[in-house]
C-alpha atoms as a PDB file:
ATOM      1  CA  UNK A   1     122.680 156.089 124.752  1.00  0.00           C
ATOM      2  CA  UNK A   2     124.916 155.920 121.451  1.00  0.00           C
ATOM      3  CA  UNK A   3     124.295 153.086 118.875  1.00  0.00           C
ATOM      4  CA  UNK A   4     127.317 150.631 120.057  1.00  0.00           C
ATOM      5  CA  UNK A   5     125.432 150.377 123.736  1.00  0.00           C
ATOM      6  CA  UNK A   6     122.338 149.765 121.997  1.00  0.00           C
ATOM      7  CA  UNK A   7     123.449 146.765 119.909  1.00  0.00           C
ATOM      8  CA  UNK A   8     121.461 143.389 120.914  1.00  0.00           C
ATOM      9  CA  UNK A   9     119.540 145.011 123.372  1.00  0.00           C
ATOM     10  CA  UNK A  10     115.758 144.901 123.414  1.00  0.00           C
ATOM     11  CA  UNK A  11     113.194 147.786 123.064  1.00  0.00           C
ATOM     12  CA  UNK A  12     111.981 147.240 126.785  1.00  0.00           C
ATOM     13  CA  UNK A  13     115.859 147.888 127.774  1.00  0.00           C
ATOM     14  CA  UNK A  14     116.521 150.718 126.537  1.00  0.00           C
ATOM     15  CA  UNK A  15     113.551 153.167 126.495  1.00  0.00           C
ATOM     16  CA  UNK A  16     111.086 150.742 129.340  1.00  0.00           C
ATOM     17  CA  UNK A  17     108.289 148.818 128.818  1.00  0.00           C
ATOM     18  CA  UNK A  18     105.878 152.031 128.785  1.00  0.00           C
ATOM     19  CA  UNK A  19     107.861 153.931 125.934  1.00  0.00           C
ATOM     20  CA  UNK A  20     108.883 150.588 124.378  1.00  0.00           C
ATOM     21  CA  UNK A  21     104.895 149.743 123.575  1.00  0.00           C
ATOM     22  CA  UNK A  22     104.218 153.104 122.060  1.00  0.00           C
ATOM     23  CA  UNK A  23     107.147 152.719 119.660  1.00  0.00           C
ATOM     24  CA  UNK A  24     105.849 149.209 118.965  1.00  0.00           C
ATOM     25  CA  UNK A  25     102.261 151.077 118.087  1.00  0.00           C
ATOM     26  CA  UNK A  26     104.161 153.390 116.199  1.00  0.00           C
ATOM     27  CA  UNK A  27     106.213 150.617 113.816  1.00  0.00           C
ATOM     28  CA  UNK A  28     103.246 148.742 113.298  1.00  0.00           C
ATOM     29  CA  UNK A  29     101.116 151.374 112.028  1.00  0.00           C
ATOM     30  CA  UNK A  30     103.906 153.057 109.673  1.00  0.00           C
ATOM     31  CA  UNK A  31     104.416 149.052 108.303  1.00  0.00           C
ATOM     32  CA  UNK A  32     100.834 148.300 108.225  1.00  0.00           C
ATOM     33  CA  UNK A  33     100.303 145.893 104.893  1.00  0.00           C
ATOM     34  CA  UNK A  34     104.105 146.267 103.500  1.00  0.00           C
ATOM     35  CA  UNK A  35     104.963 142.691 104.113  1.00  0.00           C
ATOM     36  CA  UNK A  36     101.211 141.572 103.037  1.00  0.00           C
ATOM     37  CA  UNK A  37     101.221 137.619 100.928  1.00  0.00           C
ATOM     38  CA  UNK A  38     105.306 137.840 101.568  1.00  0.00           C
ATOM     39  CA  UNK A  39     107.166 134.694 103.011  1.00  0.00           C
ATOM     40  CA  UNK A  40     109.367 134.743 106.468  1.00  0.00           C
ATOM     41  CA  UNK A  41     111.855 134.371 103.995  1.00  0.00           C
ATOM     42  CA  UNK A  42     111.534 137.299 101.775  1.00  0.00           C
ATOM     43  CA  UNK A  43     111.430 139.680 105.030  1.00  0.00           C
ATOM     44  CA  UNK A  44     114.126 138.442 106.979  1.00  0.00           C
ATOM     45  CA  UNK A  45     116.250 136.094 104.772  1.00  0.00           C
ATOM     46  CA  UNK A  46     116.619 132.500 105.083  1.00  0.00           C
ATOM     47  CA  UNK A  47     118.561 132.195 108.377  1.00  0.00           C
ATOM     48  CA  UNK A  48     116.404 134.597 110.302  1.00  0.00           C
ATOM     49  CA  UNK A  49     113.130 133.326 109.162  1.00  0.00           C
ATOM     50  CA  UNK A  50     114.500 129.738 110.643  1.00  0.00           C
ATOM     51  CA  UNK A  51     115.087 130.982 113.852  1.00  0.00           C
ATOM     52  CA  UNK A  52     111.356 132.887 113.777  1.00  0.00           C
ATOM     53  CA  UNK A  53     109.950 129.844 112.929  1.00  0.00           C
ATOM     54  CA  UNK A  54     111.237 128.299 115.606  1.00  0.00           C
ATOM     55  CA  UNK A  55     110.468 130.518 117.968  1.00  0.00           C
ATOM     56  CA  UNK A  56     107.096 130.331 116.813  1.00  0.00           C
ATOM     57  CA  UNK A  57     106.921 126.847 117.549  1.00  0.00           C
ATOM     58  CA  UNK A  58     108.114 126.863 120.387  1.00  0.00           C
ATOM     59  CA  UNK A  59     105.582 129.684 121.657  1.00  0.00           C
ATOM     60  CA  UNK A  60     102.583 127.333 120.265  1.00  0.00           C
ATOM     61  CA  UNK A  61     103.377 124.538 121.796  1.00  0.00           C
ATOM     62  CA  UNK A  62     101.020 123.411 124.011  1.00  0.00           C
ATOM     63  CA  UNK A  63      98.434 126.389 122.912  1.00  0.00           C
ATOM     64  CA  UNK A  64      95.278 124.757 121.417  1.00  0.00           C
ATOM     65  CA  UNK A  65      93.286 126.418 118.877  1.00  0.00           C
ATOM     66  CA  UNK A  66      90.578 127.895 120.553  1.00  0.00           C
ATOM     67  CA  UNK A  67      93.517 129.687 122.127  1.00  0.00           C
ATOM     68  CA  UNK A  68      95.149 130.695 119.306  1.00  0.00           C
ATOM     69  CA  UNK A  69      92.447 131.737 117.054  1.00  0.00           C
ATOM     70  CA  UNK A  70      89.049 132.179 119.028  1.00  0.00           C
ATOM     71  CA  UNK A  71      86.188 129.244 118.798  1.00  0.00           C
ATOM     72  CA  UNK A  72      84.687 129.977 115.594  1.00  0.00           C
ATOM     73  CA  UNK A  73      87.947 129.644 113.291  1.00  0.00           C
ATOM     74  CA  UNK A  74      89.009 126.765 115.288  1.00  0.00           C
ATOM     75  CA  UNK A  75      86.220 124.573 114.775  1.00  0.00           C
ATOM     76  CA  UNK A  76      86.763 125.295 110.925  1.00  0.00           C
ATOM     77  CA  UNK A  77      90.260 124.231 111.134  1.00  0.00           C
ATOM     78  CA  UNK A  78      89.843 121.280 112.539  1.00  0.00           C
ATOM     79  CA  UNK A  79      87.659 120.339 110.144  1.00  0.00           C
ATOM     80  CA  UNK A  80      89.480 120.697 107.204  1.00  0.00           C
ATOM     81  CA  UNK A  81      92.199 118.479 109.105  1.00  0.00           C
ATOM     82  CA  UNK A  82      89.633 115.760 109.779  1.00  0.00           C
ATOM     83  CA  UNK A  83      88.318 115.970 105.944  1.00  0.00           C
ATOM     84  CA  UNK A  84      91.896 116.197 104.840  1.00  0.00           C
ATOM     85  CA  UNK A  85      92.861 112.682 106.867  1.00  0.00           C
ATOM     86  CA  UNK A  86      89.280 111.170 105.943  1.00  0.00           C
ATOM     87  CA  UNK A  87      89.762 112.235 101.678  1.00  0.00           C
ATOM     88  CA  UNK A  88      87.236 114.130 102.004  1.00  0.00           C
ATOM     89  CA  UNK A  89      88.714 117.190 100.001  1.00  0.00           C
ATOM     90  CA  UNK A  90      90.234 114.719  96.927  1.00  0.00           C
ATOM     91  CA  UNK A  91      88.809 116.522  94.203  1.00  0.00           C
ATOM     92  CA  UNK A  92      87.799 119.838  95.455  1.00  0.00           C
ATOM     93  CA  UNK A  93      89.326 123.101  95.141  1.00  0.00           C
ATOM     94  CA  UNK A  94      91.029 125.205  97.377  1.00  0.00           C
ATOM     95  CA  UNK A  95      88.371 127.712  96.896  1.00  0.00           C
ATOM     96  CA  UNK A  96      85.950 124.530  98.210  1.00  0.00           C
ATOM     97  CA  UNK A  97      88.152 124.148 101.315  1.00  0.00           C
ATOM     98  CA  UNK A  98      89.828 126.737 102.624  1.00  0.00           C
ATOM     99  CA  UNK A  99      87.497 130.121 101.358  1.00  0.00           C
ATOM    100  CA  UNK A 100      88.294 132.779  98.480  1.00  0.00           C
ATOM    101  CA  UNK A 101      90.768 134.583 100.514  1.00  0.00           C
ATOM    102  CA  UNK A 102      93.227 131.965 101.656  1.00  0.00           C
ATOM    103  CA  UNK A 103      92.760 129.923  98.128  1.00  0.00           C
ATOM    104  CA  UNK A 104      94.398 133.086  96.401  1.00  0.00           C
ATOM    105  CA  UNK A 105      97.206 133.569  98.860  1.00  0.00           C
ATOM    106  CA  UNK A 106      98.376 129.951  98.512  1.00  0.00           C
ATOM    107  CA  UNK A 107      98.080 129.894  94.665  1.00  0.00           C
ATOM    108  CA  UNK A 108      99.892 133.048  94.784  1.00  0.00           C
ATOM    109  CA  UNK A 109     102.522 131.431  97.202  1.00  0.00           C
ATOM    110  CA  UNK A 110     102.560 127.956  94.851  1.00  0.00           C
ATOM    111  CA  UNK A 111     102.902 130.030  91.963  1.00  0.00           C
ATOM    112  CA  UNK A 112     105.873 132.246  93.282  1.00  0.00           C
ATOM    113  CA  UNK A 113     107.440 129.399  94.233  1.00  0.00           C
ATOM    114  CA  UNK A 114     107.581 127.436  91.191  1.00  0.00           C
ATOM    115  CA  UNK A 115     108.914 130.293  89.336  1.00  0.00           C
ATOM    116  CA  UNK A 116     111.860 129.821  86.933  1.00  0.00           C
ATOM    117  CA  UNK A 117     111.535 125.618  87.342  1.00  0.00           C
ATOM    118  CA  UNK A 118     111.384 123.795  83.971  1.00  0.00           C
ATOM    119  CA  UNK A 119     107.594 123.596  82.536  1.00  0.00           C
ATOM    120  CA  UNK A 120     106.100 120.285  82.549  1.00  0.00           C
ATOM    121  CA  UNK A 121     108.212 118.801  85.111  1.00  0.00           C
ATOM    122  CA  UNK A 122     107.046 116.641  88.126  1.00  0.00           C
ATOM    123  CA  UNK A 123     108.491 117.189  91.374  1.00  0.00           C
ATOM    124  CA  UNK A 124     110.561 114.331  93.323  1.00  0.00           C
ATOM    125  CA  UNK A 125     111.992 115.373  96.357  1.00  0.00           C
ATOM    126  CA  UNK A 126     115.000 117.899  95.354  1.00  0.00           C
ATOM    127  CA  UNK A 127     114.749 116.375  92.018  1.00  0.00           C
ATOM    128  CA  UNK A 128     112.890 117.620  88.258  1.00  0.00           C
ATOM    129  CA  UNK A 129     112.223 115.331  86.041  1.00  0.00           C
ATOM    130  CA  UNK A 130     110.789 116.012  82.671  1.00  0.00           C
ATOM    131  CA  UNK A 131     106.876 114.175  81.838  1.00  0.00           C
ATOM    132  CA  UNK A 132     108.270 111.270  79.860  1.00  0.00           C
ATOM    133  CA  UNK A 133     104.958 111.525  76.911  1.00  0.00           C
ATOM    134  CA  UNK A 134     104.637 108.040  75.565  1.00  0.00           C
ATOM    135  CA  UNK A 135     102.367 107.714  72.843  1.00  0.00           C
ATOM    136  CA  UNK A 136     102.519 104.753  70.168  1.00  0.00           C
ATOM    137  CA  UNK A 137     104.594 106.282  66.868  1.00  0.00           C
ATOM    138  CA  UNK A 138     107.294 107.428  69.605  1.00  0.00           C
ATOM    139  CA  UNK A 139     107.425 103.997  70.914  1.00  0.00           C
ATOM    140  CA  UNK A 140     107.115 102.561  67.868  1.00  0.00           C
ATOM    141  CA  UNK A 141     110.463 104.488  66.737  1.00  0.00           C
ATOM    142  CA  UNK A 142     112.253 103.799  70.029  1.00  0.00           C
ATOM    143  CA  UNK A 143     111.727 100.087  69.538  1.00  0.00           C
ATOM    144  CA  UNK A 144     112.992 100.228  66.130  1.00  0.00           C
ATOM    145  CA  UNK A 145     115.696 101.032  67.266  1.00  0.00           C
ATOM    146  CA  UNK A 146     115.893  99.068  70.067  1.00  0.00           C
ATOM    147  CA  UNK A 147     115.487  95.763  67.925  1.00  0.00           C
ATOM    148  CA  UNK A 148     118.360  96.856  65.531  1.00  0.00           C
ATOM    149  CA  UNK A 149     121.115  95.688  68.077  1.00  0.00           C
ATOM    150  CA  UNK A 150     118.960  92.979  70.232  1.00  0.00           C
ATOM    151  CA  UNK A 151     117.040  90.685  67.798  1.00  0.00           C
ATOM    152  CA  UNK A 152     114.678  88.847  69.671  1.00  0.00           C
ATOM    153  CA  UNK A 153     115.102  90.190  73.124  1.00  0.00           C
ATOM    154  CA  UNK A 154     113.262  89.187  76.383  1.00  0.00           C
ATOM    155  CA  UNK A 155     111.238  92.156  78.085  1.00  0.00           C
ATOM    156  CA  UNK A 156     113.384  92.017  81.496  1.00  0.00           C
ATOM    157  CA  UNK A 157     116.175  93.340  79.209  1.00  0.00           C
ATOM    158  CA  UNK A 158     113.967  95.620  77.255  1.00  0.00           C
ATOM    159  CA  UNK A 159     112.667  97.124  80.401  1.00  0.00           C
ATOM    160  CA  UNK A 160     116.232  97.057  82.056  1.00  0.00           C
ATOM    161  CA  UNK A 161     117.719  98.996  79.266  1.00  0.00           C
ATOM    162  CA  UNK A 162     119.200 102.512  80.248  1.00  0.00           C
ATOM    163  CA  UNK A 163     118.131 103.784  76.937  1.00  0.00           C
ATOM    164  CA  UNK A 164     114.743 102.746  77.436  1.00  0.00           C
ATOM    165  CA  UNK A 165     114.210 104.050  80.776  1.00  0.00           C
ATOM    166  CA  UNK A 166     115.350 107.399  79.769  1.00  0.00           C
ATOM    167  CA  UNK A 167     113.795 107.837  76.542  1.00  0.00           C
ATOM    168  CA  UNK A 168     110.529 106.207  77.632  1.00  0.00           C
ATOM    169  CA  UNK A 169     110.009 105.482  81.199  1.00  0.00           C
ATOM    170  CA  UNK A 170     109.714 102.292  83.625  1.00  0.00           C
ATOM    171  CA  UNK A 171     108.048  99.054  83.052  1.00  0.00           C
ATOM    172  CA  UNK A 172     105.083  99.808  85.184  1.00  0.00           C
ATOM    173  CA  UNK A 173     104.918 103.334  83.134  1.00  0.00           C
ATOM    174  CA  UNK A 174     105.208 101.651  80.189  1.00  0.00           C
ATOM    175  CA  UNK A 175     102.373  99.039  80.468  1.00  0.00           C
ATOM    176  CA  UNK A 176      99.959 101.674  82.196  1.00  0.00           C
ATOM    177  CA  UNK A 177     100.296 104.110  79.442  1.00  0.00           C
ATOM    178  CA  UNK A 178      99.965 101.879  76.704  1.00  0.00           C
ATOM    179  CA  UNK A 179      96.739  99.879  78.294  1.00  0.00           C
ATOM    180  CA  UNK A 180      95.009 103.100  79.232  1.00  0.00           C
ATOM    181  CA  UNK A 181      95.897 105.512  76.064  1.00  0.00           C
ATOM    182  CA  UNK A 182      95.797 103.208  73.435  1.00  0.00           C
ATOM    183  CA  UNK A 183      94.591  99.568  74.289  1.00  0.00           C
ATOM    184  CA  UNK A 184      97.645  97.870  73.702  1.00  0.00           C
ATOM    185  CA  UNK A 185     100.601  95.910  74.563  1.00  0.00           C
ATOM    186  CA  UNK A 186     104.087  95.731  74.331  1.00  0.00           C
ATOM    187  CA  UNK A 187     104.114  92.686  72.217  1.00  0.00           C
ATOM    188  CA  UNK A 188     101.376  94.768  69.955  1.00  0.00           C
ATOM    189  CA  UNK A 189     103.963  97.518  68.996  1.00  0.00           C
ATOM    190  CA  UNK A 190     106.656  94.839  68.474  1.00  0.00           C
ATOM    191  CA  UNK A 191     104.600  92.968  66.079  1.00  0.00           C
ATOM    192  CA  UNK A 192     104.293  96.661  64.498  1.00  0.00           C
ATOM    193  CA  UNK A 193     108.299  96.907  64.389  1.00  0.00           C
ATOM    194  CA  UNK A 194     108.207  93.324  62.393  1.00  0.00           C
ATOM    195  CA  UNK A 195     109.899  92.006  65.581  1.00  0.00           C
ATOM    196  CA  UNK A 196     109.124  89.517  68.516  1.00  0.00           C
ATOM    197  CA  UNK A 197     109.813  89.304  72.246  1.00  0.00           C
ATOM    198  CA  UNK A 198     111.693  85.978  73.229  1.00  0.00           C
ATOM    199  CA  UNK A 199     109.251  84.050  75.633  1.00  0.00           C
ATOM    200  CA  UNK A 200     110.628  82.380  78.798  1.00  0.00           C
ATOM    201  CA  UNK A 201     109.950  78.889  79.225  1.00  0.00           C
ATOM    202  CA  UNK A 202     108.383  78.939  75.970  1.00  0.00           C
ATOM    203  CA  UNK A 203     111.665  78.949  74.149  1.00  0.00           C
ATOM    204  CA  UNK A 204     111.807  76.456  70.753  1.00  0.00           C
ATOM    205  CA  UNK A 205     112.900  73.370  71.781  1.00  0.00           C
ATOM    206  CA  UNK A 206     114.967  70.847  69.815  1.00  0.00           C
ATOM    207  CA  UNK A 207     112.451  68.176  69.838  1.00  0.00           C
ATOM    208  CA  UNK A 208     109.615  70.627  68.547  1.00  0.00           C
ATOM    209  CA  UNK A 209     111.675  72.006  66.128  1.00  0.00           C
ATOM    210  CA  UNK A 210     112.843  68.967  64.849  1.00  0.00           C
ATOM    211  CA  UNK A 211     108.417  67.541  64.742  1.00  0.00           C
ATOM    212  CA  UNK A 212     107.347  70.209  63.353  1.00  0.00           C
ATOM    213  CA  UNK A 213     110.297  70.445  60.557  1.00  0.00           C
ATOM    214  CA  UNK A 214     109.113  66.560  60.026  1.00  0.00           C
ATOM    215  CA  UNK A 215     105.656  67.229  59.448  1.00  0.00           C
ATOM    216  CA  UNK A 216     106.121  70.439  56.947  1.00  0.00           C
ATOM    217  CA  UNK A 217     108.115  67.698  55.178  1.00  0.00           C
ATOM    218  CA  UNK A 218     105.844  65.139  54.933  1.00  0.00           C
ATOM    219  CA  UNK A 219     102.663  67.440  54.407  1.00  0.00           C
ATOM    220  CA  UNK A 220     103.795  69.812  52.249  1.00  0.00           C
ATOM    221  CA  UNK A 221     103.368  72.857  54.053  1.00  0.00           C
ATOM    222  CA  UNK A 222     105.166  76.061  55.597  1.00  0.00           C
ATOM    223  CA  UNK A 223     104.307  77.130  59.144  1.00  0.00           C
ATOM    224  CA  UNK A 224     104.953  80.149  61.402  1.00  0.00           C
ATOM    225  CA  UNK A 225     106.580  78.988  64.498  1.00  0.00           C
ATOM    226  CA  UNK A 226     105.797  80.837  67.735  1.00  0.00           C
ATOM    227  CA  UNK A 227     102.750  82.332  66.008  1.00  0.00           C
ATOM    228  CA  UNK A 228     101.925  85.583  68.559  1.00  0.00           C
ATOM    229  CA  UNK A 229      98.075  84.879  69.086  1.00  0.00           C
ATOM    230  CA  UNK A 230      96.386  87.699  70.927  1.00  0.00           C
ATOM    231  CA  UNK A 231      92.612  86.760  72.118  1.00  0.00           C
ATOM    232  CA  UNK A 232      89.554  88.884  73.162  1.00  0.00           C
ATOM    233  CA  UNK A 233      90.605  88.996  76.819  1.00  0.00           C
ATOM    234  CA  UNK A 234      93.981  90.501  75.571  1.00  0.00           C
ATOM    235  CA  UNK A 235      95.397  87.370  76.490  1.00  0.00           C
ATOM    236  CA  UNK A 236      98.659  86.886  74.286  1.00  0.00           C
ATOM    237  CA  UNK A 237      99.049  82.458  73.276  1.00  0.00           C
ATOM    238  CA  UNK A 238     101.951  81.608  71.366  1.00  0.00           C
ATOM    239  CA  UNK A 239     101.079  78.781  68.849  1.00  0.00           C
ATOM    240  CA  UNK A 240     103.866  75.952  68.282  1.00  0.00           C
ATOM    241  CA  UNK A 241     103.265  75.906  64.341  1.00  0.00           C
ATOM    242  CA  UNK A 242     100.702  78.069  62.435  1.00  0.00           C
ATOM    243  CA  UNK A 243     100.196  77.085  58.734  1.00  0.00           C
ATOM    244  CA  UNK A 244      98.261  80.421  57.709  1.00  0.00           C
ATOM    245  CA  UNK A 245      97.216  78.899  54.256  1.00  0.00           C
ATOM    246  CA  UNK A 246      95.242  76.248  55.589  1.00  0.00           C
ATOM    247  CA  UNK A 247      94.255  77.838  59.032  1.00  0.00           C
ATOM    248  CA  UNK A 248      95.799  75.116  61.028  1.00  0.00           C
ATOM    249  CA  UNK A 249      97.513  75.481  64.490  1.00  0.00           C
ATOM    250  CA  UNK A 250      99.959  72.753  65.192  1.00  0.00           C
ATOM    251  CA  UNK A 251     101.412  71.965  68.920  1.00  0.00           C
ATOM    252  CA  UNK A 252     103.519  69.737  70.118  1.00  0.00           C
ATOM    253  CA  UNK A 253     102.754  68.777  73.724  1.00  0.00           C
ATOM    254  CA  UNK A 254     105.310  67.641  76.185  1.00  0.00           C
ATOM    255  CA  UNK A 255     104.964  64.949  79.286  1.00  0.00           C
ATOM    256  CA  UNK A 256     103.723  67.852  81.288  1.00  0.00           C
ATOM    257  CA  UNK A 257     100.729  68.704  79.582  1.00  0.00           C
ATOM    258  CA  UNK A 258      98.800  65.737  80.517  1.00  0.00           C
ATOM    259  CA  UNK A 259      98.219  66.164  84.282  1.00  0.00           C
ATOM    260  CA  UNK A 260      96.663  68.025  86.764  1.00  0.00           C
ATOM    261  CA  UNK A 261      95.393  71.461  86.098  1.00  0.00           C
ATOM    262  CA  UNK A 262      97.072  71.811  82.774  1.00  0.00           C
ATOM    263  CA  UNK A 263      94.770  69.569  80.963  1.00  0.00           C
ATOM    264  CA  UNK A 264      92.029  72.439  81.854  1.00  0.00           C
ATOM    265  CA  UNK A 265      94.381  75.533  80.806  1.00  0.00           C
ATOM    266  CA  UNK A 266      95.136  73.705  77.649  1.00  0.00           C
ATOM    267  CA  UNK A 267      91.595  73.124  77.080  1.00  0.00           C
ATOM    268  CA  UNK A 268      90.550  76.663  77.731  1.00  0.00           C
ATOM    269  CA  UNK A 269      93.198  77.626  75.681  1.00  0.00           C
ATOM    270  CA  UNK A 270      92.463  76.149  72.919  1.00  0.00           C
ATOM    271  CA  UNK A 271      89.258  77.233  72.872  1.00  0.00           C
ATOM    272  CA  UNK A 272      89.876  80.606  73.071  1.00  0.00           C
ATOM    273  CA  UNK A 273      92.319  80.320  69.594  1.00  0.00           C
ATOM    274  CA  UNK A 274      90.109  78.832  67.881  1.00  0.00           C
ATOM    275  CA  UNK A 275      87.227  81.568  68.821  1.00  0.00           C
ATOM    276  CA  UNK A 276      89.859  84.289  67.867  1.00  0.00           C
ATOM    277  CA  UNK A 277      91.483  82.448  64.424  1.00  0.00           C
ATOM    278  CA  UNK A 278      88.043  79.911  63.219  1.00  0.00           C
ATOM    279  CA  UNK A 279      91.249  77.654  62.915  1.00  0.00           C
ATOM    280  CA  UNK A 280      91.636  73.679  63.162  1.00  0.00           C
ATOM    281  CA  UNK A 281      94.071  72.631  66.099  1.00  0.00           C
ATOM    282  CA  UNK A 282      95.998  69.406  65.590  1.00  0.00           C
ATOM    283  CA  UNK A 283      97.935  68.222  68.888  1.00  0.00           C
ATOM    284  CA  UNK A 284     100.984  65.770  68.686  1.00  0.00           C
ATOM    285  CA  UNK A 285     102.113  63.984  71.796  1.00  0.00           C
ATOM    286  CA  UNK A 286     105.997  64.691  71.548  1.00  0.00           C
ATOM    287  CA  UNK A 287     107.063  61.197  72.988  1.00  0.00           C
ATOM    288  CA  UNK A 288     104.647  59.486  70.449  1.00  0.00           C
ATOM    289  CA  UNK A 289     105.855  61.217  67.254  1.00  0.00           C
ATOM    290  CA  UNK A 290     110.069  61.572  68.093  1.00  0.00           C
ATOM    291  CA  UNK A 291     109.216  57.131  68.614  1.00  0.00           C
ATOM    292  CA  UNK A 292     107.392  56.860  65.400  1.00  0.00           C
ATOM    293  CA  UNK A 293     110.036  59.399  63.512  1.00  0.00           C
ATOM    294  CA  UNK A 294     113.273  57.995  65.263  1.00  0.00           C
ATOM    295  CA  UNK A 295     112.564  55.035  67.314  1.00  0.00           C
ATOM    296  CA  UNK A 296     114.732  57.050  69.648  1.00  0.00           C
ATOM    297  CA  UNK A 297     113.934  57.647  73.222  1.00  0.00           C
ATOM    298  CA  UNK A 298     113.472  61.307  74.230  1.00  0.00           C
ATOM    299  CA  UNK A 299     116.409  61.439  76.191  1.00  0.00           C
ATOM    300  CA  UNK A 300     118.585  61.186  73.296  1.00  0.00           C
ATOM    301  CA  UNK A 301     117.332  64.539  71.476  1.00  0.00           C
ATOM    302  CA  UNK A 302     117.042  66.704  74.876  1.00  0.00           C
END
């Protein structure tokens, strides 16, 4: 039979089932341990091994185990498949689960695998990206920077900024790194950078301003407004008006302040300032002092 009526055809059909075997016998035995540790892919190429593997598959289907590979390995399969679903196996080995022997192969077939990819890169999906390593004079350098064009920023735009992201990492990245590695907070490292974060709904007003501006007058003294206050919980207060030569904290409290649940959060508060700073705190009604400054009503300065 020449070469060209041979093409496609099976072993069986052209020498018989009988012959066929013993050349099968034959193959084996001269092959014995060439393709030991190597992938489907490295033996038949990429489009072959997918059509094996499916094969396979489909051949299995419907096989259990036991039928596959006797009682005894069986049972230990399963098991690492119920410890596997269960966690059992977080933080063991693959000597610890699967045995010496397999460990090796699939650190050999990891290793292999990751071959010529970038060092110290995480895998997501298709995608590399490099370990962003945050550590405090980096950020510290970064925000410098960062403050240069946006004075006193909020932190949705500090986070949302493309240069951030890529130089440092996300805002859940950010706060997790800086909490575990160092003990810290964002508004921490911008106190550092001789810079401030711009505090929603705790924005100067022109009714504080224009109190507090009153009472420097009249007393004689220079405050800090928005003084950053950081307490022992890590709780960050900002103080209306600090005056840092005397120790006294100065706030201005507005209509809201005096109901409900926000006389208690005031109260705690305050308490907790004045266990961090040993300071005096002086509160001023705003209503009360714009009528004894102006006579005005509030409406008129909002």
């Amino acid at each position: 039979m020449h070469n060209r009526e041979k093409k496609g055809k099976t072993l069986e059909e052209i020498y018989g089932v009988e012959k066929a075997i013993c050349i099968k016998k034959q193959i084996s035995k001269k092959n014995k341990g060439k393709n030991k540790g190597k992938t489907y892919e490295e033996m038949y190429g990429k489009e072959k091994s997918n059509i094996i593997k499916k094969q396979n598959s489909k051949r299995r289907k419907g096989i259990s185990y036991e039928e596959m590979y006797g009682k005894e390995e069986a049972d230990r399969l399963k098991k690492i498949q119920s410890d596997k679903k269960l966690g059992k196996n977080k933080g063991k080995i693959y000597e610890e689960i699967y045995g010496k022997k397999k460990a090796e192969k699939m650190k050999k077939m990891h290793s292999d695998s990751m071959k010529g990819k970038n060092i110290g890169t995480k895998n997501n999906g298709n995608k590399h990206y490099k370990w962003k390593l945050l550590n405090k004079d980096k950020l510290i350098i970064v925000m410098n920077n960062f403050f240069k064009y946006e004075k006193i920023p909020l932190k949705g735009n500090f986070f949302k900024n493309k240069f951030i992201k890529k130089e440092i990492g996300s805002e859940k990245y950010i706060k997790r790194k800086l909490k575990n590695q160092e003990g810290l907070t964002l508004d921490d490292i911008a106190k550092e950078c001789d810079s401030k974060f711009k505090r929603i709904g705790g924005r100067l007003g022109a009714n504080e301003r224009f109190i507090l501006d009153e009472i420097e007058k009249e007393e004689g003294v220079k405050m800090e407004r928005q003084f950053t206050i950081k307490v022992d919980d890590g709780t960050i207060y900002y103080g209306d008006g600090y005056d840092k030569e005397n120790n006294v904290l100065r706030e201005v409290y507005e209509r809201f302040h005096y109901f409900g649940r926000q006389i208690l959060k005031d109260q705690i508060r305050s308490q907790k300032i004045k266990d961090m700073l040993g300071c005096k705190i002086i509160i001023y009604n705003e209503q009360e002092e714009l009528n004894k400054m102006t006579h005005k009503p509030l409406a008129e300065f909002s």
